[in-house]
PDB file of N, CA and C in Angstrom:
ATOM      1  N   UNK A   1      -3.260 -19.880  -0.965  1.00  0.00           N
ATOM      2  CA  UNK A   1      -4.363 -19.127  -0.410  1.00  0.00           C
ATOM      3  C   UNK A   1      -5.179 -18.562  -1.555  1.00  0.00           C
ATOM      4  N   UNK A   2      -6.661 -18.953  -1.282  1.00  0.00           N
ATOM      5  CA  UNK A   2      -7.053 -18.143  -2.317  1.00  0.00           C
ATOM      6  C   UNK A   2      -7.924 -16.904  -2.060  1.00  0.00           C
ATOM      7  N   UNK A   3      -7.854 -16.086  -3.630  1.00  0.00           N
ATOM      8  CA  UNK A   3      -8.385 -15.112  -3.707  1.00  0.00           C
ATOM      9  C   UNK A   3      -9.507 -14.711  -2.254  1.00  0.00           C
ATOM     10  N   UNK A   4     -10.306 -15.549  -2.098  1.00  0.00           N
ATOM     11  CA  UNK A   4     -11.698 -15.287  -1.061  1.00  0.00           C
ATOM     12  C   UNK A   4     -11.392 -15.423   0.296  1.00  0.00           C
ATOM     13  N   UNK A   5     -10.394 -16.507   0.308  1.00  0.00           N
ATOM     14  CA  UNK A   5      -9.800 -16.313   1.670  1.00  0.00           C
ATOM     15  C   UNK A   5      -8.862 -15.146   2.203  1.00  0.00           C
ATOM     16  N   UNK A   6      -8.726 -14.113   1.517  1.00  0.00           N
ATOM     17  CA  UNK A   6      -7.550 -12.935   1.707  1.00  0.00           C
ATOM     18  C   UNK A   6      -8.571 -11.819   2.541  1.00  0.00           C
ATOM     19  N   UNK A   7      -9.738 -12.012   2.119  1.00  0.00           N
ATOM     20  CA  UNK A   7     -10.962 -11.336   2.987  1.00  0.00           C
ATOM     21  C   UNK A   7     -10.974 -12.063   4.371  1.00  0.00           C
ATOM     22  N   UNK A   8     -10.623 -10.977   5.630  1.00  0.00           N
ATOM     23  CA  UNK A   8     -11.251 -11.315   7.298  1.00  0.00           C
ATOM     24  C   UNK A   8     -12.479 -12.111   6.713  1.00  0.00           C
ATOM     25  N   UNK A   9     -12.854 -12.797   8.222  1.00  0.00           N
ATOM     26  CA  UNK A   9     -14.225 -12.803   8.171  1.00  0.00           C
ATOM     27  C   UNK A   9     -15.048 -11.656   8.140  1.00  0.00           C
ATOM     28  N   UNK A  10     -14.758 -10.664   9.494  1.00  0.00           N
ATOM     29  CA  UNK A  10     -15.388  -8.793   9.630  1.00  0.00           C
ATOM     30  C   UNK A  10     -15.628  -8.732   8.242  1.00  0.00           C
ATOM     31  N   UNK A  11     -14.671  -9.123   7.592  1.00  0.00           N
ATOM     32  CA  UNK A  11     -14.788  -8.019   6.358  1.00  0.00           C
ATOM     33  C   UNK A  11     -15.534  -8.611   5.227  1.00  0.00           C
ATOM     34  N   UNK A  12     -15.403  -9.726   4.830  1.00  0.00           N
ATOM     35  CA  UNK A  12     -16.469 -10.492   4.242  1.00  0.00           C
ATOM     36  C   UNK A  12     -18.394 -10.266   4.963  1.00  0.00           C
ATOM     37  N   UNK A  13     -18.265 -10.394   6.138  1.00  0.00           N
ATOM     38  CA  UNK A  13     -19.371 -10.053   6.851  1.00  0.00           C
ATOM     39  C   UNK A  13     -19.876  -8.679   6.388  1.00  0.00           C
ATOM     40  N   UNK A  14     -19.112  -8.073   6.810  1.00  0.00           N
ATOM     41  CA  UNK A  14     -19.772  -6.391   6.270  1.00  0.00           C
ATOM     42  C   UNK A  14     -20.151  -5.969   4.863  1.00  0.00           C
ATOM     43  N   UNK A  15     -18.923  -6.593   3.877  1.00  0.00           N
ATOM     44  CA  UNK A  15     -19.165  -6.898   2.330  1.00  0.00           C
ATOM     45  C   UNK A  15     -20.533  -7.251   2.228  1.00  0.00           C
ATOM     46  N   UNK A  16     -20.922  -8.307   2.716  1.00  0.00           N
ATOM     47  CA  UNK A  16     -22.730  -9.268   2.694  1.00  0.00           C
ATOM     48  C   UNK A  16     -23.817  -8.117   2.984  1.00  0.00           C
ATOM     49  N   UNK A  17     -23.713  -7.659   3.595  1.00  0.00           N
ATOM     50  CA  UNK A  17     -24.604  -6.921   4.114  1.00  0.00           C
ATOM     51  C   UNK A  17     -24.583  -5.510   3.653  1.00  0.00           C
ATOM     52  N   UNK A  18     -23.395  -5.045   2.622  1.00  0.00           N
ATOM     53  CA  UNK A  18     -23.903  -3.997   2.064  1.00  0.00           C
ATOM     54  C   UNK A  18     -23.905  -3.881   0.795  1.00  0.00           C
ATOM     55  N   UNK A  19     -24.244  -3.045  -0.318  1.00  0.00           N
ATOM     56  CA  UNK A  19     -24.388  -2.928  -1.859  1.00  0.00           C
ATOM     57  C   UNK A  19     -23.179  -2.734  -2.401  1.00  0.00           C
ATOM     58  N   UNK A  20     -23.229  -3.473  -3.352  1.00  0.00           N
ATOM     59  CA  UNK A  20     -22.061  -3.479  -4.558  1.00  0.00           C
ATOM     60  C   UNK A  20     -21.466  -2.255  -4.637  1.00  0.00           C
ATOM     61  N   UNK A  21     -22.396  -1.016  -4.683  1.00  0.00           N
ATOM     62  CA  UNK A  21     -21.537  -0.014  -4.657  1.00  0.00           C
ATOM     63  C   UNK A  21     -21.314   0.837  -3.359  1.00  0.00           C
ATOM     64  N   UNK A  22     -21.873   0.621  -2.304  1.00  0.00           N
ATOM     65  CA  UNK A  22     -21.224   1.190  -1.332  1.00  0.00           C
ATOM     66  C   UNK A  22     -20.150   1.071  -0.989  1.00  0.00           C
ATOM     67  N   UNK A  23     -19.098   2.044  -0.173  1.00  0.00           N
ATOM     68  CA  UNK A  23     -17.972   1.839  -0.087  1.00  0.00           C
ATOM     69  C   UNK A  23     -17.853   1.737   1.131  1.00  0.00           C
ATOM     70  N   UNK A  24     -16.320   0.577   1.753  1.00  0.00           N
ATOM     71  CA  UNK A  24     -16.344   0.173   2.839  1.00  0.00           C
ATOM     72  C   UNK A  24     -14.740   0.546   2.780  1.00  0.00           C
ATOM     73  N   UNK A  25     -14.415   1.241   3.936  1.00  0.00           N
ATOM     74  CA  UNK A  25     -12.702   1.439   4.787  1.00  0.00           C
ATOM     75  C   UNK A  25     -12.269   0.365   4.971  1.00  0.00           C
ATOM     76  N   UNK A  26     -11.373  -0.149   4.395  1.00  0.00           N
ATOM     77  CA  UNK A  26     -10.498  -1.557   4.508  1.00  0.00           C
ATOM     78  C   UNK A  26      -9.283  -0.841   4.745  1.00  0.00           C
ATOM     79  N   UNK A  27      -7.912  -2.095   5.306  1.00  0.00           N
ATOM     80  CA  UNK A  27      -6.593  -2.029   5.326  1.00  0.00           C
ATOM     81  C   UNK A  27      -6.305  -3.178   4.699  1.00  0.00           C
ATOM     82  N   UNK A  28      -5.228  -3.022   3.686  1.00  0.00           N
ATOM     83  CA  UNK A  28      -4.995  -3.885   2.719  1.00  0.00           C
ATOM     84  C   UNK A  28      -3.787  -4.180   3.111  1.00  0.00           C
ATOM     85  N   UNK A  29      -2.812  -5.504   3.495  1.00  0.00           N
ATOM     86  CA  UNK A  29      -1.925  -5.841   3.509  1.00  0.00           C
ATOM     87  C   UNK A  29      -1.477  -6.310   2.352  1.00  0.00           C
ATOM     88  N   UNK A  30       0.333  -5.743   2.448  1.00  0.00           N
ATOM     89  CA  UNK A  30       0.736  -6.340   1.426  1.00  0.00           C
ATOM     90  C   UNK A  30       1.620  -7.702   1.511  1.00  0.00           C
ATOM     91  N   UNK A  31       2.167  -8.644   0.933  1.00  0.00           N
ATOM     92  CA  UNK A  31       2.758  -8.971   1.288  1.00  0.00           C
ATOM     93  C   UNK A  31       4.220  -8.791   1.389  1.00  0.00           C
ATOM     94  N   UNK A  32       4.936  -9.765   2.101  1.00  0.00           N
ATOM     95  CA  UNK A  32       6.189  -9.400   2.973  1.00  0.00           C
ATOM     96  C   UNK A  32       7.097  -9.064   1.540  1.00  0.00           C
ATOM     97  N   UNK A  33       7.990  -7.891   1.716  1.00  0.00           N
ATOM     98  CA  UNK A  33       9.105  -7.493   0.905  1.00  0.00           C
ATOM     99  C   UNK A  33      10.326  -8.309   1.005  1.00  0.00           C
ATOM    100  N   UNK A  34      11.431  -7.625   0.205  1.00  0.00           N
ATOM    101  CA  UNK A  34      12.433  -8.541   0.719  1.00  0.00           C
ATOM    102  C   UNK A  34      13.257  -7.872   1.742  1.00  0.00           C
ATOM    103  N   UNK A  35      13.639  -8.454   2.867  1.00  0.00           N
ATOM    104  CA  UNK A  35      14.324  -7.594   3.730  1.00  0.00           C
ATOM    105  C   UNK A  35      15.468  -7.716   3.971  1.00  0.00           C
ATOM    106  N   UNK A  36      16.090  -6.800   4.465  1.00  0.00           N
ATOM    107  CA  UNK A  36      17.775  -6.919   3.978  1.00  0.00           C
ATOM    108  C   UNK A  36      18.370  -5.897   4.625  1.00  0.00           C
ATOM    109  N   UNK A  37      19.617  -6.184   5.297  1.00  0.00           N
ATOM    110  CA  UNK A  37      20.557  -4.979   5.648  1.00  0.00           C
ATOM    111  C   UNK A  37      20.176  -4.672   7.260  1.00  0.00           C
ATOM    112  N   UNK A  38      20.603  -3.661   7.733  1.00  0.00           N
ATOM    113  CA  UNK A  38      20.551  -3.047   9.005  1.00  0.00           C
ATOM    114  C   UNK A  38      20.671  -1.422   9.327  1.00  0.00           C
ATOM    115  N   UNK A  39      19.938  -1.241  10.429  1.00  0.00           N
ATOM    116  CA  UNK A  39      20.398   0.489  10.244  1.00  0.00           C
ATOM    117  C   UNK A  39      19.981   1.504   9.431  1.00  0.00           C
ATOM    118  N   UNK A  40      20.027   2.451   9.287  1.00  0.00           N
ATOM    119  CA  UNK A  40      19.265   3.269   8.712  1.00  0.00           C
ATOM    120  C   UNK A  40      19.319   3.604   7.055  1.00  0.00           C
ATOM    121  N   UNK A  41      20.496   2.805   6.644  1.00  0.00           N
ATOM    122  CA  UNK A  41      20.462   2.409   5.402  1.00  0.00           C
ATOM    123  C   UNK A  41      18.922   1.237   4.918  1.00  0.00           C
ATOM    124  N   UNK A  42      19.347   0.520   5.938  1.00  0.00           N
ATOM    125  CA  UNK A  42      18.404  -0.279   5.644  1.00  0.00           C
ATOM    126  C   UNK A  42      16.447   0.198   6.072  1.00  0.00           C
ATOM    127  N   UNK A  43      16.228   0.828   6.693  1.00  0.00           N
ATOM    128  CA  UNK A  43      15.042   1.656   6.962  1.00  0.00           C
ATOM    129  C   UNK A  43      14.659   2.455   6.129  1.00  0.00           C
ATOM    130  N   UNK A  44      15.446   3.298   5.202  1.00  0.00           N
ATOM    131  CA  UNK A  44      15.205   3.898   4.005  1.00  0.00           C
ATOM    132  C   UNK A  44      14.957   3.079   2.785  1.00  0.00           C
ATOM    133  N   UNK A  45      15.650   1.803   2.628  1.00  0.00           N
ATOM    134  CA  UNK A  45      15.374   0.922   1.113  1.00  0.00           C
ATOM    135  C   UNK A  45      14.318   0.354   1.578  1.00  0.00           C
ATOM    136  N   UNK A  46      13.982   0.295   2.846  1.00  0.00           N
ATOM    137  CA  UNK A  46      12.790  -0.591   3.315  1.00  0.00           C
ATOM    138  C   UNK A  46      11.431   0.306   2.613  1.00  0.00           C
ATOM    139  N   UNK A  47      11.487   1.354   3.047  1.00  0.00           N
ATOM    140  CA  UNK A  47      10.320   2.349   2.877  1.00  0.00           C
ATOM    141  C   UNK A  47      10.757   2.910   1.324  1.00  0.00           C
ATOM    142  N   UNK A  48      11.286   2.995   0.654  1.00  0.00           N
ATOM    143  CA  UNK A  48      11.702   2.868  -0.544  1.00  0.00           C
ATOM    144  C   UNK A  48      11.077   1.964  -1.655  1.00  0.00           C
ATOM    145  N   UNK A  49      11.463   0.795  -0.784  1.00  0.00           N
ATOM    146  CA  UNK A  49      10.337  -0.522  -1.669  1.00  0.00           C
ATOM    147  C   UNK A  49       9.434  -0.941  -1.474  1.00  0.00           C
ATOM    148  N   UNK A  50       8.754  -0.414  -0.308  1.00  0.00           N
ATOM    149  CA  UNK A  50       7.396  -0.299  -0.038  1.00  0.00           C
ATOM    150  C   UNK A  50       6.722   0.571  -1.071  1.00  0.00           C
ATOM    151  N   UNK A  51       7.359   1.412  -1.194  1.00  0.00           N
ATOM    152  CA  UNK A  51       6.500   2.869  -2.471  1.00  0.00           C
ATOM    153  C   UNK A  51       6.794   2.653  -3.227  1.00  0.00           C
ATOM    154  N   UNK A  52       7.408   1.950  -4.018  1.00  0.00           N
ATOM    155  CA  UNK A  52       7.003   1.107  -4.987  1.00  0.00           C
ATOM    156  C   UNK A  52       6.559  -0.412  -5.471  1.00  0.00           C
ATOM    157  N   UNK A  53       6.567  -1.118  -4.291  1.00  0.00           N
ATOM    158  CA  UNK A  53       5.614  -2.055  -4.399  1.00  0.00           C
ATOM    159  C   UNK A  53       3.798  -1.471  -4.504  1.00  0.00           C
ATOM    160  N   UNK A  54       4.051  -0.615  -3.570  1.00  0.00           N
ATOM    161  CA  UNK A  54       2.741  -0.119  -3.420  1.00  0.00           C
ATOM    162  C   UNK A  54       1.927   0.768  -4.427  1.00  0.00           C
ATOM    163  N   UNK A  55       2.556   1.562  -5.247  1.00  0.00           N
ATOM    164  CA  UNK A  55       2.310   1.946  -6.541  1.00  0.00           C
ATOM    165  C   UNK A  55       0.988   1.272  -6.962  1.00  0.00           C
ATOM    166  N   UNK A  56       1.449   0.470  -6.986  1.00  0.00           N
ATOM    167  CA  UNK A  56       0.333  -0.318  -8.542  1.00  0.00           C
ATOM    168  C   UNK A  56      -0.965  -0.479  -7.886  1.00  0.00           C
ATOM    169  N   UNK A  57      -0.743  -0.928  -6.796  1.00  0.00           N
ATOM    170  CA  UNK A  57      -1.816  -1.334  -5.956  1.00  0.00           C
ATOM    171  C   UNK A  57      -2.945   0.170  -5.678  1.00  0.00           C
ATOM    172  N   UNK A  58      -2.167   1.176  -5.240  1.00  0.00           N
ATOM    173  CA  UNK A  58      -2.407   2.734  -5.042  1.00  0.00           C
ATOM    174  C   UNK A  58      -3.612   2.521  -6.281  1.00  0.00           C
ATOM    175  N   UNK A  59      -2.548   2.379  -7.381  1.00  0.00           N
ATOM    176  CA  UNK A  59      -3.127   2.602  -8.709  1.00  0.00           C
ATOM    177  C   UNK A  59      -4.701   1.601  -9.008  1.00  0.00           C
ATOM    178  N   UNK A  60      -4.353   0.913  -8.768  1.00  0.00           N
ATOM    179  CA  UNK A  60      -5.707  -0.187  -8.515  1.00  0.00           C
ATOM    180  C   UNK A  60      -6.751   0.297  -7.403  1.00  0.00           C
ATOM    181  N   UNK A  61      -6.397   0.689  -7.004  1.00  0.00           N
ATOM    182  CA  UNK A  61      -7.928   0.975  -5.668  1.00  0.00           C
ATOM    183  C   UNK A  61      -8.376   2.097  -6.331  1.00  0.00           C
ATOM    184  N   UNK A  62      -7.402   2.917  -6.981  1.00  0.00           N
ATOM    185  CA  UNK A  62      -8.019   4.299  -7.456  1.00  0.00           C
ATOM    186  C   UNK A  62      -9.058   3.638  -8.986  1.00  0.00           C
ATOM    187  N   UNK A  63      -8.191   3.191  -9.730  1.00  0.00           N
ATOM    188  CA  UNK A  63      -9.128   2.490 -10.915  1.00  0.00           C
ATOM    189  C   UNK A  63     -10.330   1.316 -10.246  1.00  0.00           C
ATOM    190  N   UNK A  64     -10.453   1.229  -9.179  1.00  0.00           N
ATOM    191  CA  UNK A  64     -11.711   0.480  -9.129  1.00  0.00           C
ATOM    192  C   UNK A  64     -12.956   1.475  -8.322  1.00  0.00           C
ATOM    193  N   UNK A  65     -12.070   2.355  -8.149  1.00  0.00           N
ATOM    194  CA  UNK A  65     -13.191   3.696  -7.684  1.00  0.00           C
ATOM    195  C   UNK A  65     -13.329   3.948  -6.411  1.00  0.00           C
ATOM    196  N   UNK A  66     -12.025   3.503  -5.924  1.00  0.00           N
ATOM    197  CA  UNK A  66     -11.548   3.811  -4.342  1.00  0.00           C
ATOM    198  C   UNK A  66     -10.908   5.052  -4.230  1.00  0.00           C
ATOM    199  N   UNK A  67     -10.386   4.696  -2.780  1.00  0.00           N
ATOM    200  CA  UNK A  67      -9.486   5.983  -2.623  1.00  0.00           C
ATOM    201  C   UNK A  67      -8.106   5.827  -1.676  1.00  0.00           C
ATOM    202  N   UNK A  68      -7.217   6.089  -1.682  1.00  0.00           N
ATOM    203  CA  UNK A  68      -6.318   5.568  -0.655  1.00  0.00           C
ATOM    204  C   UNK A  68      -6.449   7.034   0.492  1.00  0.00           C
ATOM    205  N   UNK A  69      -6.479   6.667   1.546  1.00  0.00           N
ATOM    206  CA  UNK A  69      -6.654   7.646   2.914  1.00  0.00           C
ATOM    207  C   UNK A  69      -5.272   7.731   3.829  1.00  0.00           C
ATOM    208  N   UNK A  70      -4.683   6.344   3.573  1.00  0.00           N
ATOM    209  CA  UNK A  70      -3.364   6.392   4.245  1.00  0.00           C
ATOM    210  C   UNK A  70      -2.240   4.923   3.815  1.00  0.00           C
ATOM    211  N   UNK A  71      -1.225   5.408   3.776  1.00  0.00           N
ATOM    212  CA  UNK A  71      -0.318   3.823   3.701  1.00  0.00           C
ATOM    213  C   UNK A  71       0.839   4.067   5.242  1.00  0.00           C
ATOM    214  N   UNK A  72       1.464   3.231   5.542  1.00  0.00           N
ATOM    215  CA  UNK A  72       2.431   2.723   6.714  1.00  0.00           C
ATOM    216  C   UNK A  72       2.773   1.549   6.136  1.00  0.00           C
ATOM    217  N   UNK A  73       4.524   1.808   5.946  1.00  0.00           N
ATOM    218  CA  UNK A  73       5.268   1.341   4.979  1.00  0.00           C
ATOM    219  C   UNK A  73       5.989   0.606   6.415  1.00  0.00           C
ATOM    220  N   UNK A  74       6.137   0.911   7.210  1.00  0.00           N
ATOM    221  CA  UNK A  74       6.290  -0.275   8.266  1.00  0.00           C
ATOM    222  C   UNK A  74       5.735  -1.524   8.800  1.00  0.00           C
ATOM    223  N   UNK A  75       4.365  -1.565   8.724  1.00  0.00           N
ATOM    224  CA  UNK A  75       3.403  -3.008   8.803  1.00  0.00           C
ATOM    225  C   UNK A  75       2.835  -3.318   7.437  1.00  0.00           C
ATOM    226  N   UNK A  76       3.361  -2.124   6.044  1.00  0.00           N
ATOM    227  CA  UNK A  76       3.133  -2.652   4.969  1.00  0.00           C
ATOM    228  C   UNK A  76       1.519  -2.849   4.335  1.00  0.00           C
ATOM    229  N   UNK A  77       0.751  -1.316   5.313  1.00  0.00           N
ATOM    230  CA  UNK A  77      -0.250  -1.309   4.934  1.00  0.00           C
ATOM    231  C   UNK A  77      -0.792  -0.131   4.034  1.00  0.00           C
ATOM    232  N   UNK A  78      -1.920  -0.503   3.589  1.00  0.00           N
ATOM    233  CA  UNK A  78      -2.329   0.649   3.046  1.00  0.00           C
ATOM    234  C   UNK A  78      -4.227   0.508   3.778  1.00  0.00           C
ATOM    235  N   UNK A  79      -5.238   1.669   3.828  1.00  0.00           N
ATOM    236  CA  UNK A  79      -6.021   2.233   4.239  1.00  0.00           C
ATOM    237  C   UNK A  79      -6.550   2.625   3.533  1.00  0.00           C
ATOM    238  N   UNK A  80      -7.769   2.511   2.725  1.00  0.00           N
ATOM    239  CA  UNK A  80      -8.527   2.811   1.872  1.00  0.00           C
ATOM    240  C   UNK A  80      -9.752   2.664   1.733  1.00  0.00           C
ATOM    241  N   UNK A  81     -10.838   3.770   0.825  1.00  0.00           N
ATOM    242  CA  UNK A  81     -12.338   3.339   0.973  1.00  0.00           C
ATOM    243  C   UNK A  81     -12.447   2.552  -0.299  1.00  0.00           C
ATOM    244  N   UNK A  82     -12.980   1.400  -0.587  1.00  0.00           N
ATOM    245  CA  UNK A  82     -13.150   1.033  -1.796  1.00  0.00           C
ATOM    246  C   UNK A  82     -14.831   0.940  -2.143  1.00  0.00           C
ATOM    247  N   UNK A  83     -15.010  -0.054  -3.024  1.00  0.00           N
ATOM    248  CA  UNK A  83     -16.549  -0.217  -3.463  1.00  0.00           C
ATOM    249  C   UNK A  83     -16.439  -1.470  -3.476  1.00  0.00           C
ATOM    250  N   UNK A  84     -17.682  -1.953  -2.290  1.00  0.00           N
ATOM    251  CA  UNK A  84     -17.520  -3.921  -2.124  1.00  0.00           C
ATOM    252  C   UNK A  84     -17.503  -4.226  -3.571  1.00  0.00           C
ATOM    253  N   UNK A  85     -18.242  -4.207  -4.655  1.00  0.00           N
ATOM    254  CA  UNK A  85     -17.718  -4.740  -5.722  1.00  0.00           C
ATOM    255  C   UNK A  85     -16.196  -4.844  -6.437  1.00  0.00           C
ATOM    256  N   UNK A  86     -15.402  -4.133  -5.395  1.00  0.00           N
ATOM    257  CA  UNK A  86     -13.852  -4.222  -5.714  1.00  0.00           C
ATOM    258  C   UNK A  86     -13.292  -5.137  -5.553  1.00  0.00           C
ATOM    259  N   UNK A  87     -13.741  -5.354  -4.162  1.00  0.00           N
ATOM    260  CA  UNK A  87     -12.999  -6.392  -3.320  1.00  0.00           C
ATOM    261  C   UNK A  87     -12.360  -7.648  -3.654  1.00  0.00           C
ATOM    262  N   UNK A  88     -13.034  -8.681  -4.884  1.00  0.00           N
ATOM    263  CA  UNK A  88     -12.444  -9.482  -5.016  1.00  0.00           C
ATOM    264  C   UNK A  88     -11.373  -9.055  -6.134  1.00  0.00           C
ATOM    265  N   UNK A  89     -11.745  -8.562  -6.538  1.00  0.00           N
ATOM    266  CA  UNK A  89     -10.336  -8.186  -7.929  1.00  0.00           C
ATOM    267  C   UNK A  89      -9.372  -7.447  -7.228  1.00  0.00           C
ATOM    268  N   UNK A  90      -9.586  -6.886  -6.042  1.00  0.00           N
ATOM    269  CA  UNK A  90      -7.780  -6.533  -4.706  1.00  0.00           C
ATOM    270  C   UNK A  90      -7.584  -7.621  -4.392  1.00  0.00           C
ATOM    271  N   UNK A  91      -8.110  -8.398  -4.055  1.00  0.00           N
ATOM    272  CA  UNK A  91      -7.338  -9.150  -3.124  1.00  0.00           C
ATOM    273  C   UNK A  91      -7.147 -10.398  -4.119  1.00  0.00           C
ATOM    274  N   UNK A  92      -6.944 -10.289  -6.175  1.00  0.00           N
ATOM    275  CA  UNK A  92      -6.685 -11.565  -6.263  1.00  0.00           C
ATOM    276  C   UNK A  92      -5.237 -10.764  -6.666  1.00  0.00           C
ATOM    277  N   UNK A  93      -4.940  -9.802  -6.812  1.00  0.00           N
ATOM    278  CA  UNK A  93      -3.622  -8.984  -7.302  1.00  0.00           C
ATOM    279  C   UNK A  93      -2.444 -10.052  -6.109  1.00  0.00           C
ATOM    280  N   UNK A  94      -1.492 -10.153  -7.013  1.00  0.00           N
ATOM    281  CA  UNK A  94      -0.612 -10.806  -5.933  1.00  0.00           C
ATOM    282  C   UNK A  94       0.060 -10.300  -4.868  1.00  0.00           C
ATOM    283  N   UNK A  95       0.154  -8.912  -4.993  1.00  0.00           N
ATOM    284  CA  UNK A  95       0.863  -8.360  -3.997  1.00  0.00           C
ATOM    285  C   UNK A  95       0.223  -8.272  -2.704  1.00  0.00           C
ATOM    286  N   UNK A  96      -1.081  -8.753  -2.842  1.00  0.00           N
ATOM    287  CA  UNK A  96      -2.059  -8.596  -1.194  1.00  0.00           C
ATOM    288  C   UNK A  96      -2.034  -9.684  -0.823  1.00  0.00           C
ATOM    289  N   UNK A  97      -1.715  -9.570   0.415  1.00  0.00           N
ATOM    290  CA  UNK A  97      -2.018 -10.743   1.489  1.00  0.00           C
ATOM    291  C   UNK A  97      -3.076 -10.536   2.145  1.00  0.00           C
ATOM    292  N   UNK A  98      -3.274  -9.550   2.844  1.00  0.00           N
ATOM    293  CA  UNK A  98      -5.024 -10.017   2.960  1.00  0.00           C
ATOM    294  C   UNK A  98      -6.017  -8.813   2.988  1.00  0.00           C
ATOM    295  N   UNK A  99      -7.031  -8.790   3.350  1.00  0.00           N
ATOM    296  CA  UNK A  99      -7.815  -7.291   3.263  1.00  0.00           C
ATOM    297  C   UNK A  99      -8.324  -7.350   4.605  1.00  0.00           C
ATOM    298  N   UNK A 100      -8.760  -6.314   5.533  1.00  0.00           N
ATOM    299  CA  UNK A 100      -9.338  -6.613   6.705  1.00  0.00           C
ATOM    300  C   UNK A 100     -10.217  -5.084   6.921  1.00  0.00           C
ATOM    301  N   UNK A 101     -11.026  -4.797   7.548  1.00  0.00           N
ATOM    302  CA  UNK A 101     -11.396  -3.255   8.510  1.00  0.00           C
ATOM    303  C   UNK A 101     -10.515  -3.416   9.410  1.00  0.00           C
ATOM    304  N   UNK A 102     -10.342  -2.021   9.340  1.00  0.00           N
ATOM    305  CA  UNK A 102      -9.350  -1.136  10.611  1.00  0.00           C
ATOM    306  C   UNK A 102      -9.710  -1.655  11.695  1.00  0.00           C
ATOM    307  N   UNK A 103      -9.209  -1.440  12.529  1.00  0.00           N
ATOM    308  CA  UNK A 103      -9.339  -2.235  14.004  1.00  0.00           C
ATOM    309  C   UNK A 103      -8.178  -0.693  14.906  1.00  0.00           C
ATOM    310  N   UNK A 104      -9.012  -0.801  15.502  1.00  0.00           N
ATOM    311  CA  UNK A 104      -8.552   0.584  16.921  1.00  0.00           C
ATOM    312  C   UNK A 104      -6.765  -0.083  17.657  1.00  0.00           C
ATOM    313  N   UNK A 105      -6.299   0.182  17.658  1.00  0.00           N
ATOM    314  CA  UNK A 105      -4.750  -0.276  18.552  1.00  0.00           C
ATOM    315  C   UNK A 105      -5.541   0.034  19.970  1.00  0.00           C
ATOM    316  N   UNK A 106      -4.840  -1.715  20.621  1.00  0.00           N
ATOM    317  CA  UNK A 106      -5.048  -1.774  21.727  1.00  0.00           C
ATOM    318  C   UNK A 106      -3.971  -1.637  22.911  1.00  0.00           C
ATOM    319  N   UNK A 107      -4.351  -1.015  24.107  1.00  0.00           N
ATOM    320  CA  UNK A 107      -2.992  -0.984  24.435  1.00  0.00           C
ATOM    321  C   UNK A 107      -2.642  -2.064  25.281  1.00  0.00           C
ATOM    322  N   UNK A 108      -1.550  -2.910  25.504  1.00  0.00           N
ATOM    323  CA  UNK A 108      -1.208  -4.063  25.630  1.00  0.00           C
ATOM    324  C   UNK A 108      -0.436  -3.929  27.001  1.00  0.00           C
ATOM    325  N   UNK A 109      -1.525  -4.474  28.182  1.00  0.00           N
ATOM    326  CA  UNK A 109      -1.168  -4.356  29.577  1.00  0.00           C
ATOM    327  C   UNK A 109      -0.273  -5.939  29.884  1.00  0.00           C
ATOM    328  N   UNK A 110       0.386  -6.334  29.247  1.00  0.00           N
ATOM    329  CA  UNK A 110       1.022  -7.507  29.784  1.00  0.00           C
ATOM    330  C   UNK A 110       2.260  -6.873  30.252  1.00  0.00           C
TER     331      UNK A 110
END
């Protein structure tokens, strides 16, 4: 996968249409950890190695002149405003799988 494809479409779309330095609210996925174990041992190393996978990345949105607003170490996201001129240098870092805008939770009548 490359770098340009890790951008939604939404989010590539919205990128186009605004300035290099405006900043746009993305959720940055990371990719999958290693998972392991059961139980609440295992729920703690989970969220454990999420915060530090996530570190660097933290560290990267802040050095490109973002901001992080929120992470959830359970879907392995993080929430952040960045500056479209960021965008491609996040999403060529290996630890991202993809970048997208937030999207509202729907509630799921099936």
């Amino acid at each position: 996968m490359g770098a340009g494809s890790k951008l939604t479409p939404e989010l590539s779309a919205r990128a186009a249409s605004a300035g290099d330095d405006q900043h746009l609210e993305v959720v940055i996925e990371l990719d999958a950890g290693e998972a392991s174990g059961s139980g609440r041992a295992s729920i703690e190393g989970r969220r454990s190695a999420f915060d530090q996978e996530a570190a660097p990345l933290q560290q990267a949105v802040v050095a490109a002149g973002g901001k992080v607003l929120a992470t959830a170490w359970l879907n392995r996201t993080l929430k952040a405003q960045v500056p479209v001129k960021s965008l491609r240098a996040l999403s060529e870092l290996h630890i991202v799988k993809a970048l997208d805008v937030p999207h509202a939770l729907q509630l799921d009548r099936a």
